[in-house]
Every structure is written in structure tokens, then in C-alpha cells.
Protein backbone atom coordinates (compact mmCIF):
# COMPACT_ATOMS: atom_id res chain seq x y z
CA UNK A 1 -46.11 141.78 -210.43
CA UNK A 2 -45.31 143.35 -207.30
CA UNK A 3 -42.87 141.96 -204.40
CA UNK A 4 -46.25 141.75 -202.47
CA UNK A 5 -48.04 139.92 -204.82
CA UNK A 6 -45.45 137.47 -205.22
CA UNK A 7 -44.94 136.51 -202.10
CA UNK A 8 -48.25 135.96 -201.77
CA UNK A 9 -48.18 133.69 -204.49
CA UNK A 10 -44.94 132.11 -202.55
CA UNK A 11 -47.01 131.45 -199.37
CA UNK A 12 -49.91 130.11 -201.39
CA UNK A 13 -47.78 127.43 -202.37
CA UNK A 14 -46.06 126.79 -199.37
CA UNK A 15 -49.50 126.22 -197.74
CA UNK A 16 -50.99 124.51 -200.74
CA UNK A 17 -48.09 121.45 -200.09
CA UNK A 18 -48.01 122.53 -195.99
CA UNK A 19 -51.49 121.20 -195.56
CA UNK A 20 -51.65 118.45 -197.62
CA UNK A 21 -49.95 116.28 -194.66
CA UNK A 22 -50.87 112.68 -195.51
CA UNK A 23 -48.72 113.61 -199.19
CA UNK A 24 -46.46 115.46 -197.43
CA UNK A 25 -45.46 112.58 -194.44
CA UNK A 26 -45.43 110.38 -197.58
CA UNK A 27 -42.72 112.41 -199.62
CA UNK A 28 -40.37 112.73 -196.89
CA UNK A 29 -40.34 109.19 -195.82
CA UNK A 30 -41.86 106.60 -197.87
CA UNK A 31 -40.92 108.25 -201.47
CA UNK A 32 -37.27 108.89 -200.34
CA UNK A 33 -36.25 106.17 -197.77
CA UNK A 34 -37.56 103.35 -199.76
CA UNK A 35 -35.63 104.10 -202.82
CA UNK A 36 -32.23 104.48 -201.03
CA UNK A 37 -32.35 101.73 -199.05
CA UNK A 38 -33.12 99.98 -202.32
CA UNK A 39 -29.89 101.62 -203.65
CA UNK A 40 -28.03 100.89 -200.66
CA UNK A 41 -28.83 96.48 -200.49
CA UNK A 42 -28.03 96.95 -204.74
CA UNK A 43 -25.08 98.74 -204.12
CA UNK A 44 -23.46 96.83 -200.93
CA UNK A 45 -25.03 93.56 -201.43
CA UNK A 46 -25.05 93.20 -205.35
CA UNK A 47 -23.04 95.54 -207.57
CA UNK A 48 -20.35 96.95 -205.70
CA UNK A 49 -17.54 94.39 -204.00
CA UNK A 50 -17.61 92.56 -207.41
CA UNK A 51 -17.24 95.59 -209.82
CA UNK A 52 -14.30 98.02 -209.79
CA UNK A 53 -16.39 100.75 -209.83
CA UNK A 54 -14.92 101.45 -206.89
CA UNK A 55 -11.79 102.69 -208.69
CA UNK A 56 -14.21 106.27 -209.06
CA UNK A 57 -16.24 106.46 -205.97
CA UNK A 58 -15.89 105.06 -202.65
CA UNK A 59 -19.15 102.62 -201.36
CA UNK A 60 -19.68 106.10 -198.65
CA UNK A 61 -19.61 108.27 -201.65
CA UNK A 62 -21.92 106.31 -203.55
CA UNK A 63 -24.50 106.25 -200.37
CA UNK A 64 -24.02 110.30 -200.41
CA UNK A 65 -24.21 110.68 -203.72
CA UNK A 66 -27.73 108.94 -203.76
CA UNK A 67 -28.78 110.51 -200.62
CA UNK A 68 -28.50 113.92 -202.37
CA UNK A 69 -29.94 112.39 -205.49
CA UNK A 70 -33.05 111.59 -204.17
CA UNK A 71 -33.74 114.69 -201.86
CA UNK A 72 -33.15 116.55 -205.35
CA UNK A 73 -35.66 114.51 -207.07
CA UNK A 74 -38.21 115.21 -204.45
CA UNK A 75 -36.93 119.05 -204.82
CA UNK A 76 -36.84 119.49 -208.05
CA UNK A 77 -40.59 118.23 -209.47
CA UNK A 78 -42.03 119.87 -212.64
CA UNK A 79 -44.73 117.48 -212.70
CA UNK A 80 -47.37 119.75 -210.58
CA UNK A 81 -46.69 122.86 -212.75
CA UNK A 82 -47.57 120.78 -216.01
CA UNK A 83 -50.25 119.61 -214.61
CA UNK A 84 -51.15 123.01 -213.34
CA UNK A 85 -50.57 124.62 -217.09
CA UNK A 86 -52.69 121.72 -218.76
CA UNK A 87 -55.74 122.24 -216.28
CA UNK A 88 -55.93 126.27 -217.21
CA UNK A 89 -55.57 125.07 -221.05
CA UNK A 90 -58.49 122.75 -220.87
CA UNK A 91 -60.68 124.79 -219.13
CA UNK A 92 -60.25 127.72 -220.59
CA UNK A 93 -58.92 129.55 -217.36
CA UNK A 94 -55.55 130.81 -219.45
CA UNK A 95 -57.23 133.91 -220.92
CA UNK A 96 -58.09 135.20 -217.38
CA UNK A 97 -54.68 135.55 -216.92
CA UNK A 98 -53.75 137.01 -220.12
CA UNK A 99 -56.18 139.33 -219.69
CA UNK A 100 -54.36 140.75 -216.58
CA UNK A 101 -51.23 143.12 -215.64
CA UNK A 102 -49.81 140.27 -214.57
CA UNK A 103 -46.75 137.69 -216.59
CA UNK A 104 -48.22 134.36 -216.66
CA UNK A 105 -44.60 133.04 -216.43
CA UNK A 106 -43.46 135.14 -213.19
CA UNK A 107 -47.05 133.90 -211.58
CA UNK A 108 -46.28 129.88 -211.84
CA UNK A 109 -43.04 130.60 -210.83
CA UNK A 110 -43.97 131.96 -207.30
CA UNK A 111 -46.36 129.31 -206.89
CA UNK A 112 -43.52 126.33 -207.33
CA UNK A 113 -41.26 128.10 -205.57
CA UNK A 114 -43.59 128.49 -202.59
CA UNK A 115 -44.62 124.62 -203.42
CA UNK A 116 -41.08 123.66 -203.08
CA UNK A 117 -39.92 125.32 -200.09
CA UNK A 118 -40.45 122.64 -197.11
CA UNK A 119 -38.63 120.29 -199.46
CA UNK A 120 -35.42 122.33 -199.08
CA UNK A 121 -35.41 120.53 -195.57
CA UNK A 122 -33.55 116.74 -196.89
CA UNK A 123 -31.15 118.44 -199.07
CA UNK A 124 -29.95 120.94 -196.36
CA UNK A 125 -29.92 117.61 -193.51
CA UNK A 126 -27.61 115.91 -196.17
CA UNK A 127 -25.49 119.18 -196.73
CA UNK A 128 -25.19 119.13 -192.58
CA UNK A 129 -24.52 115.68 -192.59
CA UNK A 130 -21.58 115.95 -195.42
CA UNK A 131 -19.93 118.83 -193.18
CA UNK A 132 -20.11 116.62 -189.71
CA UNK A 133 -19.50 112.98 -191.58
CA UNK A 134 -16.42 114.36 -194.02
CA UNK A 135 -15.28 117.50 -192.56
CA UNK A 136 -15.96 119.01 -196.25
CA UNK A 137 -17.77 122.15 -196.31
CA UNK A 138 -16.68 123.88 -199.71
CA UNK A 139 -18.71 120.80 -201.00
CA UNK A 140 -21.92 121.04 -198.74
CA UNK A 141 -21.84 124.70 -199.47
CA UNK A 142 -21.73 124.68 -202.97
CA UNK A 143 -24.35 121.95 -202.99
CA UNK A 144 -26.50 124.59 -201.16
CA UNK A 145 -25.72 127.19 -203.60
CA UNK A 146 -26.47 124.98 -206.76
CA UNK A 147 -30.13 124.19 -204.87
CA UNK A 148 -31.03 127.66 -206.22
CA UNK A 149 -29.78 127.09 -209.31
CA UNK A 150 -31.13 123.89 -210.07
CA UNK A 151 -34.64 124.92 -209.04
CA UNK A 152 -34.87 127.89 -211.56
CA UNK A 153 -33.66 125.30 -213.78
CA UNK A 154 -36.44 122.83 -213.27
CA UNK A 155 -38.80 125.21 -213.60
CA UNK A 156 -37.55 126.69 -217.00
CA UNK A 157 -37.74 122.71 -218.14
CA UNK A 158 -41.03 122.28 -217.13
CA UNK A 159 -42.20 125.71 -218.10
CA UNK A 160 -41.10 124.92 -221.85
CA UNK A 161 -42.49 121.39 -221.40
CA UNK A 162 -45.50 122.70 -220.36
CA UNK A 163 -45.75 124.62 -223.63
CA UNK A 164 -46.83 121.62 -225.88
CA UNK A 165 -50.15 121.69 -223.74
CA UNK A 166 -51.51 124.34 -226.08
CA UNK A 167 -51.23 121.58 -228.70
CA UNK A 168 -51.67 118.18 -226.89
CA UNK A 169 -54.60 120.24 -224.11
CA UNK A 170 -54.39 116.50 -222.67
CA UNK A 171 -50.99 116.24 -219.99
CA UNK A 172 -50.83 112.45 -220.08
CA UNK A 173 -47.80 112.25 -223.06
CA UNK A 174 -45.93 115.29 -221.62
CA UNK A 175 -45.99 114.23 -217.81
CA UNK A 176 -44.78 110.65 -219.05
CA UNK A 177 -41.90 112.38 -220.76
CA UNK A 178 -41.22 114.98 -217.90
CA UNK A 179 -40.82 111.61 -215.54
CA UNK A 180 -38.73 109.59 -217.50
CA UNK A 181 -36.35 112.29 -218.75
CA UNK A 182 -36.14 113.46 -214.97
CA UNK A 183 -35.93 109.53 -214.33
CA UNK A 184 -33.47 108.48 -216.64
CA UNK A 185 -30.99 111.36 -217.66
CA UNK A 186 -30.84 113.09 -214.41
CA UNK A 187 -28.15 111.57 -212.77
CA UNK A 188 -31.01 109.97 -210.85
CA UNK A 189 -30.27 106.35 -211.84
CA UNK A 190 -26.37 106.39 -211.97
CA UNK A 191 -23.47 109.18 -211.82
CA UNK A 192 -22.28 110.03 -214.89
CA UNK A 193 -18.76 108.35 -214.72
CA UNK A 194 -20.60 105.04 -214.66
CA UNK A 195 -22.19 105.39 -217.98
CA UNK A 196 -20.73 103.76 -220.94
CA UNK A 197 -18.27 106.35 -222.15
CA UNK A 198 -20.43 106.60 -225.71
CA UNK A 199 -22.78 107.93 -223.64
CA UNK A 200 -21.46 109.95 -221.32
CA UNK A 201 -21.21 113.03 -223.27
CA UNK A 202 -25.13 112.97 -223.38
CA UNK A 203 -25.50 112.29 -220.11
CA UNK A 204 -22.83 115.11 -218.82
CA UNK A 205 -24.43 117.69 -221.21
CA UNK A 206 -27.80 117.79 -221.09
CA UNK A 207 -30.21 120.09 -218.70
CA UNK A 208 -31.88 117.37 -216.77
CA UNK A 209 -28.47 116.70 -215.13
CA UNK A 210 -28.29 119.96 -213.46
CA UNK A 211 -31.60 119.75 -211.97
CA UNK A 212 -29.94 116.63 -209.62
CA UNK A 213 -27.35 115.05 -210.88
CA UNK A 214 -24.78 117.49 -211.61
CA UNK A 215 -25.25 119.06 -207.63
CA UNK A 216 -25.53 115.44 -206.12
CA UNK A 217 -21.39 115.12 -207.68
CA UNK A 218 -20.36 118.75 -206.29
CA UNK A 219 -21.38 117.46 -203.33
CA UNK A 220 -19.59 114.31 -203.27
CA UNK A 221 -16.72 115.27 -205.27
CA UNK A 222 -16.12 118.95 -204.94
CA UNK A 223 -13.71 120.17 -207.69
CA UNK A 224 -13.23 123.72 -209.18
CA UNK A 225 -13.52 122.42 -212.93
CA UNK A 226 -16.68 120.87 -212.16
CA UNK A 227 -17.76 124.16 -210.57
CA UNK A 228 -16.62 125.77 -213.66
CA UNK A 229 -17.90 123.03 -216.04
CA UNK A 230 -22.11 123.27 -214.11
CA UNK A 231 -22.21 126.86 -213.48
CA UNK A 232 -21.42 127.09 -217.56
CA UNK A 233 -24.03 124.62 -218.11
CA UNK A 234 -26.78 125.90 -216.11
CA UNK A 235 -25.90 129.86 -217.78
CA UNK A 236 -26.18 128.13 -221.47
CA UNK A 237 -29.32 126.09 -220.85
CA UNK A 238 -30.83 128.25 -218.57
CA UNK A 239 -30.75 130.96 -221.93
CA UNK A 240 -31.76 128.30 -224.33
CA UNK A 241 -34.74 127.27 -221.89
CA UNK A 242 -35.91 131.49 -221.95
CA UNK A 243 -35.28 131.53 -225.60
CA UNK A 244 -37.80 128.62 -226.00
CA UNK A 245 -40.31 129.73 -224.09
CA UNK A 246 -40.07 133.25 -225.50
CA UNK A 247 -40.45 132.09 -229.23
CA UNK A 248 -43.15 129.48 -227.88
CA UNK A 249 -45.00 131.91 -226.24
CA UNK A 250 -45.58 134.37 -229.28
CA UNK A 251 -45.96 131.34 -231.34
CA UNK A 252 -49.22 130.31 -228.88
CA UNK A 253 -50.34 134.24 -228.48
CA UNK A 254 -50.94 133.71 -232.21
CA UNK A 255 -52.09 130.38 -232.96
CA UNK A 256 -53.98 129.26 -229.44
CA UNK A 257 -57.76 129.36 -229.02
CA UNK A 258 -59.53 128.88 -225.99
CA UNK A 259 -60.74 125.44 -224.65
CA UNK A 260 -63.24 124.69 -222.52
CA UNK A 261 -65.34 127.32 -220.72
């Protein structure tokens, strides 16, 4: 695929989400205020001056932390490209791209990059606000790097979640697990220092972090070893993730035959 082409591709899904404005009004400010004033009465009112949680992040770096945490999981959403992958599956629209000079793979991943771009916008405002609120730019800046990062990332996940369609056709099981994994062992929910320590090493380890979790703490908590400790995570997964889908992908070549028509 040529630069040309995929920037095409890029604006097509930068439109596709830039017109949709009733979804779009409803991402930026129902789907992410609601949930972190939620977090903020739990965290003020309920959990926090009785727990000494405290003792590992202040109540401000708790509010960041979320902030970030929640632009992320508005950023970083596989759930479209699943979808996406299932509807050329079932209809039978995967062979016209097989059938041309172009990688299958490359041509999803302009379109959810171009889907994603407008919701670069809250993670950069809380990156701005970190750097006037703290004074701590190494921390906003590396948050900014690890965006990029953590969207190639997500779209590795849900490329090799996406997969399984050639066997299950139907999304429905797949999208369930793409939202709780993202829901649950992101970093979404809770940081990992405030897991049980059995489970921490799960939660530290495993790719979903990186996608918002793992960014949300650089932010917060800026620290070389955790630079050291994500940026070794995201090279390891992110050649796991291509391994996967390579092997997958001359697994379905093989075995897949068309549905729908």
C-alpha cells in the first residue's frame, strides 16, 4: 500500500467518527465525565480518608491518574475494528480484499488510526493540564509518547482478537471479551499497586495494561524504571501480538471458506 493510499484510508476514518456528531458529543462528555465524577464522589467521599491507600498515591494523583485512564479508554477502542473484521467474515466481503495488492492488516490499521485521531484531543488536555497543575513535564511528555505506543498496541490486541471471527463468524463472544479484558485488567478499574499483591504480577504483566493503564502511571508517577519496565513490555508483547497474527493468518489462508455472499 502506498503512502497515498493510506492516508486516504487515515482520512476515511477520521471522517467516518468526524461526522458522526451526536456519538461523537456523546464520547467526549457523557462517556468520560460521568465515569470520573463517579470515581471522584467513590474516591473522596467513600474509599479514600478511611483507607491508607494514601500511603501510594496522593487523593490529586488518584483524580489524574483516572483522568488519563479514561481519555485512554476512549483512545484506545478495539471494539469497532472487531466489529469491522466480523462484518467482512459474514458477508463474504474478506476475499475482495485478499484478492487485491493490498495487506489486509496494513488496511484496518489506517482506518483505526484515522478513527482514533480526534480522540487524541482529552489525553493531550490532561498532558497540558499535568505540565500547568504539577510543573512536571518529563511525565506529560512521556505520557504523549506512550499514546503512540499504546495505540499500535490496541490494535495488535484487537487485530489477533479479531482472528477467532473466522471461527465464531458471529462477534457477540469476542466483543464481550474485548470489553471486559479492556474493562477489568487495564488499569481501568484500579492502579496496579492497589491490587492484592497475589495479583499484581498479572495485572503489571499483561498487554491490556499498556493500552491505559501502564501510561495513565507514567503520567502520574514518572520514574525511569517504569520507563524501562513499559517500553520492555510493549517491545515483548507487541512481537508476541505479530507472531499471533502471523501464524493465525496462514492458519485461516488454509482452513477459512467464504460466508455469506
Amino acid at each position: 500500500m502506498s503512502a497515498k493510499g493510506a492516508m486516504s484510508l487515515v482520512k476515511a476514518g477520521f471522517l467516518s467518527v468526524y461526522c458522526d456528531r451526536s456519538m461523537l458529543v456523546v464520547d467526549f462528555f457523557i462517556a468520560t465525565s460521568v465515569p470520573f465524577i463517579i470515581q471522584l464522589l467513590i474516591w473522596s467521599r467513600a474509599v479514600f480518608p478511611e483507607n491508607e491507600l494514601q500511603k501510594t498515591y496522593a487523593l490529586s494523583e488518584i483524580y489524574l491518574y483516572y483522568a488519563a485512564a479514561l481519555a485512554l479508554n476512549r483512545l484506545n477502542n478495539a471494539y469497532d475494528l472487531i466489529a469491522r473484521i466480523s462484518g467482512h467474515v459474514s458477508h463474504g466481503l474478506i476475499e475482495c480484499f485478499q484478492v487485491k495488492p493490498v495487506s489486509y492488516m496494513l488496511y484496518n490499521a489506517a482506518l483505526f488510526f484515522g478513527e482514533s485521531l480526534l480522540y487524541y484531543v482529552p489525553p493531550f488536555i490532561v498532558a497540558v493540564f499535568v505540565v500547568f497543575y504539577k510543573g512536571e513535564v518529563v511525565g506529560a511528555v512521556g505520557f504523549l509518547c506512550l499514546l503512540l505506543l499504546s495505540q499500535v498496541l490496541c490494535f495488535l490486541l484487537g487485530y489477533a482478537i479479531a482472528a477467532f471471527v473466522y471461527w465464531t463468524v458471529k462477534p457477540d463472544a469476542l466483543l464481550s471479551l474485548n470489553v471486559i479484558m479492556f474493562s477489568a485488567a487495564s488499569g481501568a478499574l484500579l492502579p496496579v499497586a492497589f491490587w492484592p499483591g497475589w495479583l499484581q504480577p498479572a495485572m503489571r504483566y499483561n498487554p491490556f495494561r499498556l493500552a491505559i493503564g501502564g501510561p495513565a502511571e507514567f503520567l502520574v508517577k514518572p520514574s525511569m524504571s517504569l520507563a524501562l519496565e513499559l517500553l520492555s513490555l510493549y517491545v515483548y508483547w507487541g512481537a508476541a501480538l505479530l507472531i499471533c497474527v502471523f501464524v493465525v493468518s496462514k492458519v485461516v489462508r488454509v482452513k477459512y471458506a467464504g460466508a455469506g455472499g
